[in-house]
N, C-alpha and C. Protein backbone atom coordinates (compact mmCIF):
# COMPACT_ATOMS: atom_id res chain seq x y z
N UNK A 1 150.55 103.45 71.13
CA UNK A 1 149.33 103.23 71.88
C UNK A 1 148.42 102.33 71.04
N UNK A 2 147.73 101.65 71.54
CA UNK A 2 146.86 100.23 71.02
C UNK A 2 145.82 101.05 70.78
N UNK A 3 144.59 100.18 69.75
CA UNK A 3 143.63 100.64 69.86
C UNK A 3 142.54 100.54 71.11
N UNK A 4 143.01 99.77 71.78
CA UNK A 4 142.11 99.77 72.95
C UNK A 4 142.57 100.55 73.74
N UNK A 5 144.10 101.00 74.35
CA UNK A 5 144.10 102.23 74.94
C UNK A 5 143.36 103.59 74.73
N UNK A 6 143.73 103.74 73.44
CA UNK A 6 143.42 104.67 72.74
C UNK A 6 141.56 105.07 73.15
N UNK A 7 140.79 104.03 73.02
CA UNK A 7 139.60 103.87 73.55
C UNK A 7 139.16 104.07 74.86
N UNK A 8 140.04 103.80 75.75
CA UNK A 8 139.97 103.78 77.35
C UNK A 8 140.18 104.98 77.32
N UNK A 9 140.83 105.77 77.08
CA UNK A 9 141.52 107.18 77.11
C UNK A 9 140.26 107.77 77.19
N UNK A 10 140.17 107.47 75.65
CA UNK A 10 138.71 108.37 75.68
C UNK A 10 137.25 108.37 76.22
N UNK A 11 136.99 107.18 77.20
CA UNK A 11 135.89 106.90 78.24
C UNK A 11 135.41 106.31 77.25
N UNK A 12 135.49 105.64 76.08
CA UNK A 12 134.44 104.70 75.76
C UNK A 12 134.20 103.70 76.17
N UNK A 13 133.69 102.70 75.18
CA UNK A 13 133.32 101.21 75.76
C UNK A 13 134.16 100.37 76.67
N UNK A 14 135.64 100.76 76.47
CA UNK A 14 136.38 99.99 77.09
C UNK A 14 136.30 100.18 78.67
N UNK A 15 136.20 101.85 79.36
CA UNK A 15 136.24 102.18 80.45
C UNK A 15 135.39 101.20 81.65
N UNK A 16 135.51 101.26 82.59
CA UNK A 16 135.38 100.30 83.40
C UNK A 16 134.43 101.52 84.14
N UNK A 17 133.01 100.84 84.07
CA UNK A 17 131.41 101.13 85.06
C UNK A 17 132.12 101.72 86.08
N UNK A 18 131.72 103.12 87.06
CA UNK A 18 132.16 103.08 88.21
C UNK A 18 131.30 102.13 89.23
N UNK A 19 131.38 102.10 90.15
CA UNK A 19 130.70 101.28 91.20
C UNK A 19 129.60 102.28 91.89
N UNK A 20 128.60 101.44 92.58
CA UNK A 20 127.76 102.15 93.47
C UNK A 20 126.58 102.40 91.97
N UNK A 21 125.28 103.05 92.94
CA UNK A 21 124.31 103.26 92.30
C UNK A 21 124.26 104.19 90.60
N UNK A 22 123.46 103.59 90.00
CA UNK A 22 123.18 104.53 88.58
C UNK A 22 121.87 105.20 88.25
N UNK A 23 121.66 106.67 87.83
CA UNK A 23 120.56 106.81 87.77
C UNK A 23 120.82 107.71 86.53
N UNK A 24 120.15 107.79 85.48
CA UNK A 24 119.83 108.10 84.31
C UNK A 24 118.55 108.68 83.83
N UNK A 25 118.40 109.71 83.41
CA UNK A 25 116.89 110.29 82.50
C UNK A 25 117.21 109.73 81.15
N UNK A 26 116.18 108.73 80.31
CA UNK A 26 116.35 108.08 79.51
C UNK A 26 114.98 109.63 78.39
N UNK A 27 113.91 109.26 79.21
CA UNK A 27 113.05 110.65 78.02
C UNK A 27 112.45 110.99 79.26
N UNK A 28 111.87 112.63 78.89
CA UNK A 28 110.77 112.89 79.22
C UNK A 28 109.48 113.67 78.68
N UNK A 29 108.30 112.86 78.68
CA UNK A 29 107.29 113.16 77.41
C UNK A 29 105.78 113.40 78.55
N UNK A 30 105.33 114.01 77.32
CA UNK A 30 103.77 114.34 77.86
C UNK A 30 103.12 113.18 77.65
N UNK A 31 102.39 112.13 78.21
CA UNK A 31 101.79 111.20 78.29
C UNK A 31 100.27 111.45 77.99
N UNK A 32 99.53 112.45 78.34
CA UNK A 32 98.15 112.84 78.21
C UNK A 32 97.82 113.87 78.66
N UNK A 33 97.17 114.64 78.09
CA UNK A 33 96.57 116.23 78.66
C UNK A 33 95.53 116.44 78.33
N UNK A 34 94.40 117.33 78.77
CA UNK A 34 93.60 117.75 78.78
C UNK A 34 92.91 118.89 79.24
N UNK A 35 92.49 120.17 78.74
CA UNK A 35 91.79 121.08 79.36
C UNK A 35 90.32 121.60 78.79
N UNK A 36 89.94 121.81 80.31
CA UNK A 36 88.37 121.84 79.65
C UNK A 36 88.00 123.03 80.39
N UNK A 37 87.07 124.18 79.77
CA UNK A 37 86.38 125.46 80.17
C UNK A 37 85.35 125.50 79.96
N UNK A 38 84.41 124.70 80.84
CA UNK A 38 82.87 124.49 80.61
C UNK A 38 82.10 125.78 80.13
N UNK A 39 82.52 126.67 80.72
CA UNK A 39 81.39 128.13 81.17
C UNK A 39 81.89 129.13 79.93
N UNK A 40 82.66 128.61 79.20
CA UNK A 40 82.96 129.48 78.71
C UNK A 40 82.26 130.29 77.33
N UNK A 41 82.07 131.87 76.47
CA UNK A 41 82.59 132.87 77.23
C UNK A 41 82.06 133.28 78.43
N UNK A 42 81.35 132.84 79.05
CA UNK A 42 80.50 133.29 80.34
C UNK A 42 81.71 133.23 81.50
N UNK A 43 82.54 133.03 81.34
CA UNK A 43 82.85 132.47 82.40
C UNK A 43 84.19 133.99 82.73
N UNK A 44 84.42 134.43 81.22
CA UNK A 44 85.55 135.58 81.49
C UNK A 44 84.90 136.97 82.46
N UNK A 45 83.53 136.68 82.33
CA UNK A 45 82.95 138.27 83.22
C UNK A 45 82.73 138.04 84.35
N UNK A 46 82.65 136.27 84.55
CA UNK A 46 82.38 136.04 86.10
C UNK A 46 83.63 137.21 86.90
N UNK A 47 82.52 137.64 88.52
CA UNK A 47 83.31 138.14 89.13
C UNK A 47 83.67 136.76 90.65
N UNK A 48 84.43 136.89 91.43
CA UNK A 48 83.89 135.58 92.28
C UNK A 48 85.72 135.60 92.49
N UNK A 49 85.82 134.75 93.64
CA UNK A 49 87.38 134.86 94.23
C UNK A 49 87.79 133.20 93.34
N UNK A 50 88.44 132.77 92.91
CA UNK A 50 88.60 131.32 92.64
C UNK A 50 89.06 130.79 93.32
N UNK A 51 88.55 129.19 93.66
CA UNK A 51 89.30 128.49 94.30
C UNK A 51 89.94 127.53 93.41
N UNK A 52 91.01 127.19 93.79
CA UNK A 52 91.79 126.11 93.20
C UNK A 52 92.04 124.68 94.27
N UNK A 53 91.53 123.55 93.51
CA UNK A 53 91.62 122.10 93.93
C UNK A 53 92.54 121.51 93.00
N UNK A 54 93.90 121.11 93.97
CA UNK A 54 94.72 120.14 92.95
C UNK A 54 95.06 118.80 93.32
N UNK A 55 94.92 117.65 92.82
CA UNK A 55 95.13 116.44 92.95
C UNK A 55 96.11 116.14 92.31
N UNK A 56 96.92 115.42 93.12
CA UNK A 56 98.38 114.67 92.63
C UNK A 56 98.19 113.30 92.45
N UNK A 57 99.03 112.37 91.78
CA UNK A 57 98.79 111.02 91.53
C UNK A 57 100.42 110.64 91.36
N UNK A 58 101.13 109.64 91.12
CA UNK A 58 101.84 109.19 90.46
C UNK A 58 101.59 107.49 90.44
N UNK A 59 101.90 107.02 89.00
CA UNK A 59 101.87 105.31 89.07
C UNK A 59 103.91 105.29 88.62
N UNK A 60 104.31 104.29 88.61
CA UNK A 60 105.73 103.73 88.73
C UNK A 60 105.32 102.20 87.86
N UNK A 61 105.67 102.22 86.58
CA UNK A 61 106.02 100.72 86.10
C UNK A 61 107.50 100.27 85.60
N UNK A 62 107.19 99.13 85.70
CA UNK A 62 109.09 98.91 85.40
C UNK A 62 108.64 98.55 83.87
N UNK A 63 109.59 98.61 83.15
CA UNK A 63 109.65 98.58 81.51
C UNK A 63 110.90 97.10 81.52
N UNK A 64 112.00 97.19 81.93
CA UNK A 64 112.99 96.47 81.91
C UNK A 64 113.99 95.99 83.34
N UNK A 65 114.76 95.48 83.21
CA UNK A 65 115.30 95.13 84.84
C UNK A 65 115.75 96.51 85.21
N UNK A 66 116.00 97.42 84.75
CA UNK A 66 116.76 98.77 85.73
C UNK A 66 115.59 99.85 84.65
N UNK A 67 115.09 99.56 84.15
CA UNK A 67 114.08 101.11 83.65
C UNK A 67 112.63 100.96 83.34
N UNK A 68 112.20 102.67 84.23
CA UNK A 68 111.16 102.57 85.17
C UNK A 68 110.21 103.70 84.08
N UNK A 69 109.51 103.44 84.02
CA UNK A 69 108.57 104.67 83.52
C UNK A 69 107.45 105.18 84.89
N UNK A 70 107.73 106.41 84.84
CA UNK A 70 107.26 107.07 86.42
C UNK A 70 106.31 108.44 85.67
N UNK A 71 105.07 107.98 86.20
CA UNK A 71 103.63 109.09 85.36
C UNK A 71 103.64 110.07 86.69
N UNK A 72 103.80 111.73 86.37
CA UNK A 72 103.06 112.12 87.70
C UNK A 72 101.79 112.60 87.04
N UNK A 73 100.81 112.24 87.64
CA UNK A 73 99.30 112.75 87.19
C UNK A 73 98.98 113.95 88.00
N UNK A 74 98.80 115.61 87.48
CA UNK A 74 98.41 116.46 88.12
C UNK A 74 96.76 116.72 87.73
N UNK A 75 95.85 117.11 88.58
CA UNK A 75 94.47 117.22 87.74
C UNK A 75 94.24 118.92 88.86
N UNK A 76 93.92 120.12 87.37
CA UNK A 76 93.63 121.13 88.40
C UNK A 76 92.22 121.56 88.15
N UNK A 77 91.69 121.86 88.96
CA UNK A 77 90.05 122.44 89.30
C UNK A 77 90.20 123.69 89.13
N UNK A 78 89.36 125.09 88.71
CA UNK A 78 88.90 126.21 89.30
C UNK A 78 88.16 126.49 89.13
N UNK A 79 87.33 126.62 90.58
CA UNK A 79 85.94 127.06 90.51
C UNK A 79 85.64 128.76 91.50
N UNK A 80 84.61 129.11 90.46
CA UNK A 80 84.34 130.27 91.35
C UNK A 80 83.52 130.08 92.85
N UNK A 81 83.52 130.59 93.68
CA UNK A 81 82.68 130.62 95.03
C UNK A 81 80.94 129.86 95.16
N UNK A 82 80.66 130.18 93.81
CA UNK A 82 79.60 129.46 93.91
C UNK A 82 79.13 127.68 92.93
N UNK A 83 80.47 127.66 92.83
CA UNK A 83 80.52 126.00 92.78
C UNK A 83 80.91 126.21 91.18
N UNK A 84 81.18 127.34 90.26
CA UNK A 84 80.65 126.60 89.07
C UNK A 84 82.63 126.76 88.45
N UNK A 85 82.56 124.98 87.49
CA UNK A 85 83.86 124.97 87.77
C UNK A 85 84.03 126.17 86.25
N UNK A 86 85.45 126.62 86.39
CA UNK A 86 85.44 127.66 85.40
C UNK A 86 86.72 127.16 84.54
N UNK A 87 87.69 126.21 85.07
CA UNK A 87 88.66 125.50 84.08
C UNK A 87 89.18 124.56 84.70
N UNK A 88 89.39 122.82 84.30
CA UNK A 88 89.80 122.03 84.58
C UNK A 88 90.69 121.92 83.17
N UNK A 89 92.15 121.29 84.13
CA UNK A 89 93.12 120.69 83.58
C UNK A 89 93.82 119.78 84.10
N UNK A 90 93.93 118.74 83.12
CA UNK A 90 94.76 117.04 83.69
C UNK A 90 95.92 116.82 83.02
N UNK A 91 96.91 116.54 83.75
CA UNK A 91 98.21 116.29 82.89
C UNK A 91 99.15 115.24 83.41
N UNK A 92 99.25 114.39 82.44
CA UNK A 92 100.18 113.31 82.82
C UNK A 92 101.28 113.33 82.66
N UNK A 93 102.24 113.87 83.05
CA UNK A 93 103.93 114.31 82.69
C UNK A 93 104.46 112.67 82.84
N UNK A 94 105.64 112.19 82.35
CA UNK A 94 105.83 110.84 82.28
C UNK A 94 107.50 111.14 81.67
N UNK A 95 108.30 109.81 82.51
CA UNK A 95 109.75 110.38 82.16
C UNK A 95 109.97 108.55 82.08
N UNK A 96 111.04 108.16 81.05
CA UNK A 96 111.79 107.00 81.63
C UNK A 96 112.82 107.09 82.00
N UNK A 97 113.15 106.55 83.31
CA UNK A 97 114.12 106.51 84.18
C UNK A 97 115.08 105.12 84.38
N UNK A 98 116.34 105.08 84.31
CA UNK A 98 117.08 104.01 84.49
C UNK A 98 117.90 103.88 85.73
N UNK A 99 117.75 103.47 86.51
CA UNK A 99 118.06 102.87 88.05
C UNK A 99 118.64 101.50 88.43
N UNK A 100 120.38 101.62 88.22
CA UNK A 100 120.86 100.09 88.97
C UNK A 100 121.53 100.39 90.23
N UNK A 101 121.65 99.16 90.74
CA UNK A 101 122.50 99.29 92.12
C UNK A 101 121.80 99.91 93.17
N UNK A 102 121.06 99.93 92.81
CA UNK A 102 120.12 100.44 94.43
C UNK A 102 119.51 99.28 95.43
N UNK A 103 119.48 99.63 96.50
CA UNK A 103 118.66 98.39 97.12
C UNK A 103 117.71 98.60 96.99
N UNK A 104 116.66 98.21 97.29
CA UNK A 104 114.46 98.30 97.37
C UNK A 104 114.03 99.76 98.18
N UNK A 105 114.83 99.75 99.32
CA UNK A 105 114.70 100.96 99.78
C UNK A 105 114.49 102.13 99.45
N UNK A 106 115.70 102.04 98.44
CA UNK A 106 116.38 103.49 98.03
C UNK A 106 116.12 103.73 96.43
N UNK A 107 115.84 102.63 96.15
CA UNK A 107 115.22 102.35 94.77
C UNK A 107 113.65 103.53 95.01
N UNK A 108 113.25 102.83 95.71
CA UNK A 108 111.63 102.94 96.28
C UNK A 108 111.62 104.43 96.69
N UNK A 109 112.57 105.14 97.12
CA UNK A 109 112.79 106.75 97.29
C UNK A 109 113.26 107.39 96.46
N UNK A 110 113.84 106.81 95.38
CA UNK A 110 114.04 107.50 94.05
C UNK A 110 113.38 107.70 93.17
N UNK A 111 112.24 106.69 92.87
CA UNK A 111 110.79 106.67 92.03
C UNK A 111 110.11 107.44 92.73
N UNK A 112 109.63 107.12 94.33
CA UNK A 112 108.79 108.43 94.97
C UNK A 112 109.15 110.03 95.27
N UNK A 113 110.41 110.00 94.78
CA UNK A 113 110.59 111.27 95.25
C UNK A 113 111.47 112.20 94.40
N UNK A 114 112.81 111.81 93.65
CA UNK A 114 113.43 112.15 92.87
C UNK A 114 113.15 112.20 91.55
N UNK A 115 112.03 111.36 91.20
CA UNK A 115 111.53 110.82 89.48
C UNK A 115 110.58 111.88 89.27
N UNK A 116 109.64 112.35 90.42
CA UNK A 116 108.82 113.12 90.26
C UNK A 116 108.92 114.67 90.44
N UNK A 117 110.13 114.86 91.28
CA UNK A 117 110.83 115.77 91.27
C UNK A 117 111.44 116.32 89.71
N UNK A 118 112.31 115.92 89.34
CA UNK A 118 112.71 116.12 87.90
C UNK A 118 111.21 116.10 86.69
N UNK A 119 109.80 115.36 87.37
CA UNK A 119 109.17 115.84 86.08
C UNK A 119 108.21 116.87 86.38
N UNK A 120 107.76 117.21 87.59
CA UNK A 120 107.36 118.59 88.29
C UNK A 120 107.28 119.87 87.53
N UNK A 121 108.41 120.21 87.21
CA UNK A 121 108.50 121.55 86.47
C UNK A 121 108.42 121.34 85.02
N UNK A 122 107.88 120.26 84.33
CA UNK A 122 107.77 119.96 83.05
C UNK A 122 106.03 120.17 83.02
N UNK A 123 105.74 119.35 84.23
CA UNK A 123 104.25 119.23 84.49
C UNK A 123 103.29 121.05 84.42
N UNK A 124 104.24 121.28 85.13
CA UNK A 124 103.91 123.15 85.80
C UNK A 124 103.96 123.89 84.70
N UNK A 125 104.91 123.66 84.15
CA UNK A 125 104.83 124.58 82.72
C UNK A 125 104.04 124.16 81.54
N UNK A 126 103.55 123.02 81.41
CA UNK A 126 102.42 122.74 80.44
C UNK A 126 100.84 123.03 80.71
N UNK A 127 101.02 123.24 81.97
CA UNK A 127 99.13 123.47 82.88
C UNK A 127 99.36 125.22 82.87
N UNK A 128 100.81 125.50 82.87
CA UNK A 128 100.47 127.19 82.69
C UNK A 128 100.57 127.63 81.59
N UNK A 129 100.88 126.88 80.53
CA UNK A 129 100.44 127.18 79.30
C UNK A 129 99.04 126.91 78.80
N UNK A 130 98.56 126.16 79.43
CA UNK A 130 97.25 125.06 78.41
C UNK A 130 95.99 126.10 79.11
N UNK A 131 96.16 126.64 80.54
CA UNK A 131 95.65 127.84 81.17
C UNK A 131 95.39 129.13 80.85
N UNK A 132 96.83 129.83 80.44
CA UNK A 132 96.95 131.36 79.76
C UNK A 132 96.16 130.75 78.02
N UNK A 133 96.47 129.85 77.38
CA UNK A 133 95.99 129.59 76.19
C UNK A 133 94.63 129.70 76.03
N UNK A 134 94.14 128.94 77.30
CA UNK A 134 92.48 128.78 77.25
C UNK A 134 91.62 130.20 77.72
N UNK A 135 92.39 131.43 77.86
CA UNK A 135 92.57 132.45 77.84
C UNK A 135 92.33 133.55 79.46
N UNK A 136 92.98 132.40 80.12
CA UNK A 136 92.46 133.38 81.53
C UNK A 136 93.96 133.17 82.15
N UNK A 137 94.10 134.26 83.08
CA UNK A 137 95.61 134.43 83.94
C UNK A 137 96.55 133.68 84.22
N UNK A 138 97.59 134.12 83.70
CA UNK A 138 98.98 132.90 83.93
C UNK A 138 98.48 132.64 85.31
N UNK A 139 98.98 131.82 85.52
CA UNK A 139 99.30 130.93 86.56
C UNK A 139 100.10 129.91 86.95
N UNK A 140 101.22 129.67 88.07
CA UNK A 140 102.02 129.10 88.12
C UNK A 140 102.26 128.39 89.34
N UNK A 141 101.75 126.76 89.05
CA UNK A 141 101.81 126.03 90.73
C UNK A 141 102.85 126.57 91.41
N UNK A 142 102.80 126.17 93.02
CA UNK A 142 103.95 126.30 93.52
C UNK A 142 104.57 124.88 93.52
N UNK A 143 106.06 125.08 94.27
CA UNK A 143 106.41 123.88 94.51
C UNK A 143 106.03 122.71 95.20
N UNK A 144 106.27 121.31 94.83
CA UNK A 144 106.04 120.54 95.94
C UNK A 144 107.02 120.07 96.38
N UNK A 145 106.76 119.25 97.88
CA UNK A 145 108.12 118.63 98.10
C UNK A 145 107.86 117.51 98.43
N UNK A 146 108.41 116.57 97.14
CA UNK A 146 108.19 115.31 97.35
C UNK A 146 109.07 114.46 98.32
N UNK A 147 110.00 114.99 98.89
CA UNK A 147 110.37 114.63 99.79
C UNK A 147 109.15 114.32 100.86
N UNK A 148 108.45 115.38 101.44
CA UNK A 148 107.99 115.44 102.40
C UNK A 148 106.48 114.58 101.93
N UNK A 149 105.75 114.63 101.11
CA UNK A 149 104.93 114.07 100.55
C UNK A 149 105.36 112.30 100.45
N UNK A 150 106.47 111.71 100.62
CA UNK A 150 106.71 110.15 99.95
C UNK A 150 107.08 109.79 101.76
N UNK A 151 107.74 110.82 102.74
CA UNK A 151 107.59 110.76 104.13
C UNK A 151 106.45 110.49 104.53
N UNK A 152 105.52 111.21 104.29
CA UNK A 152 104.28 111.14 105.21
C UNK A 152 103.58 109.49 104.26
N UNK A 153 103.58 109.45 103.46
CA UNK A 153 103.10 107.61 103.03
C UNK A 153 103.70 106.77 102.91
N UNK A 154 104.97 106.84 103.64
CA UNK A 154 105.32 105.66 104.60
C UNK A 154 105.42 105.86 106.03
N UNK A 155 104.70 106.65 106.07
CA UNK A 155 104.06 106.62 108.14
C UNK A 155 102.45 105.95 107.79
N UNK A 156 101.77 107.14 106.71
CA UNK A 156 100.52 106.09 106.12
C UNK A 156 100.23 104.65 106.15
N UNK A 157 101.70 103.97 105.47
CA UNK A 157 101.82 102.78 105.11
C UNK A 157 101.61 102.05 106.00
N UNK A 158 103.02 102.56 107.32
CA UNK A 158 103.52 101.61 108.47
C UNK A 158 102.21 101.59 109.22
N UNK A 159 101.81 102.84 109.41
CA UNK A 159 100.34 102.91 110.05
C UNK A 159 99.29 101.87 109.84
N UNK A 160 98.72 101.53 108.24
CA UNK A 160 97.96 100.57 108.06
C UNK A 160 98.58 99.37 108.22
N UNK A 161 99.86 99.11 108.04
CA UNK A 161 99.92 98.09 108.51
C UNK A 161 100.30 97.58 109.54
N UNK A 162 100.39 98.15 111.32
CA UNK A 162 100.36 98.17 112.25
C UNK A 162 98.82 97.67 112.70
N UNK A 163 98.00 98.76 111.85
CA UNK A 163 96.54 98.41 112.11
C UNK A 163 95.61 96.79 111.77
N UNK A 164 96.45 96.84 110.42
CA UNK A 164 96.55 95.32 109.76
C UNK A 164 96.61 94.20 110.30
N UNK A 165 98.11 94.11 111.38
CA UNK A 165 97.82 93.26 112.42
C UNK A 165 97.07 93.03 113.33
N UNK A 166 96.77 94.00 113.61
CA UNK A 166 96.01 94.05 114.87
C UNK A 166 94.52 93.46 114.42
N UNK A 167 93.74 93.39 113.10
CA UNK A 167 92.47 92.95 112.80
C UNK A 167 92.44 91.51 113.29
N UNK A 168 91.44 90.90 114.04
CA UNK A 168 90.91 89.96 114.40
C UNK A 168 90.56 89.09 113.05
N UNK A 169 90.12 89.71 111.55
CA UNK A 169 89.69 88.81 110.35
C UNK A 169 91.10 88.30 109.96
N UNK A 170 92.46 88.90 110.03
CA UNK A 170 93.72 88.81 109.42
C UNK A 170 93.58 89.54 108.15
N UNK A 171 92.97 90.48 107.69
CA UNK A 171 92.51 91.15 106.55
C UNK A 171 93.32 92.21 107.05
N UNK A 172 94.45 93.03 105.36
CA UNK A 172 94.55 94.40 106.05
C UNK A 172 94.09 95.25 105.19
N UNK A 173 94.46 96.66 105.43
CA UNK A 173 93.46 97.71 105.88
C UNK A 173 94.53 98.19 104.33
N UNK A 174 93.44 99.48 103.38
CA UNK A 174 94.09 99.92 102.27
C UNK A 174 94.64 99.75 101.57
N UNK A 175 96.20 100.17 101.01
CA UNK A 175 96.41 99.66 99.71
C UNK A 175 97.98 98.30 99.90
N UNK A 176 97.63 98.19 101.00
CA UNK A 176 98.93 97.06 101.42
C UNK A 176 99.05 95.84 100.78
């Protein structure tokens, strides 16, 4: 046996790419965090139901021709009933991702929906730590489904830009 068999055998360099799409987790890192407990110790005797406000974000940059660095930005609020906030936390979970062979489409549903998926539960478990730390009740988001979330903003999308046409200035409407 040659040395290049010998190599093929073993899936190295020699082996031949399969075909069709590639997708790869290259890292995934904490990008930025922050928690803040304004009221605090005042804030452990408050009695009061909490509400929780959470804002989602994600940005998508490309780094190289097939790898993507994909931020999901979570920011959480809790405030008691009478407005006063009792712990904010912001967290930028951030993964690089490597993606060939896709078309734009499907490319474009793998950053919105699969990239953020895989950094989700990285995100969840650092806001329920940085939470119980700052010394008040575990807590543990629920799931999202970015499926259904990357659906509804491209009806958003098609929407504004249906509306887009239709303007008399030729100006369109939001982030098109």
């Amino acid at each position: 046996m040659s040395d290049q068999e010998a190599t093929n055998a073993n899936g190295a360099a020699g082996a031949q790419q399969p075909n069709g799409p590639q997708f790869t987790v290259e890292k995934i890192y904490v990008k930025d965090v922050s928690f803040e407990a304004p009221k605090t110790p005042q804030a452990f005797g408050e009695q009061g139901q909490p509400q929780l406000q959470m804002n989602l974000n994600q940005r998508v940059t490309r780094i190289a021709d097939n790898s993507f660095e994909v931020v999901l930005g979570i920011n959480l609020t809790c405030k008691l009933s009478d407005e006063k906030t009792v712990y904010l936390v912001e967290v930028q979970q951030a993964g690089l991702f490597n993606l060939s062979g896709f078309d734009d489409q499907s490319l474009d549903a793998m950053l919105g929906t699969h990239c953020p998926t895989i950094l989700y539960p990285y995100a969840r478990q650092v806001i329920g730590d940085l939470i119980q730390a700052g010394g008040f009740a575990p807590f543990l988001l629920q799931p999202i489904n970015f499926e259904a979330l990357y659906a509804e903003g491209l009806r958003q999308r098609a929407q504004q830009s249906a509306q887009g046409v239709d303007l008399a200035s030729g100006e369109t409407s939001g982030n098109a």
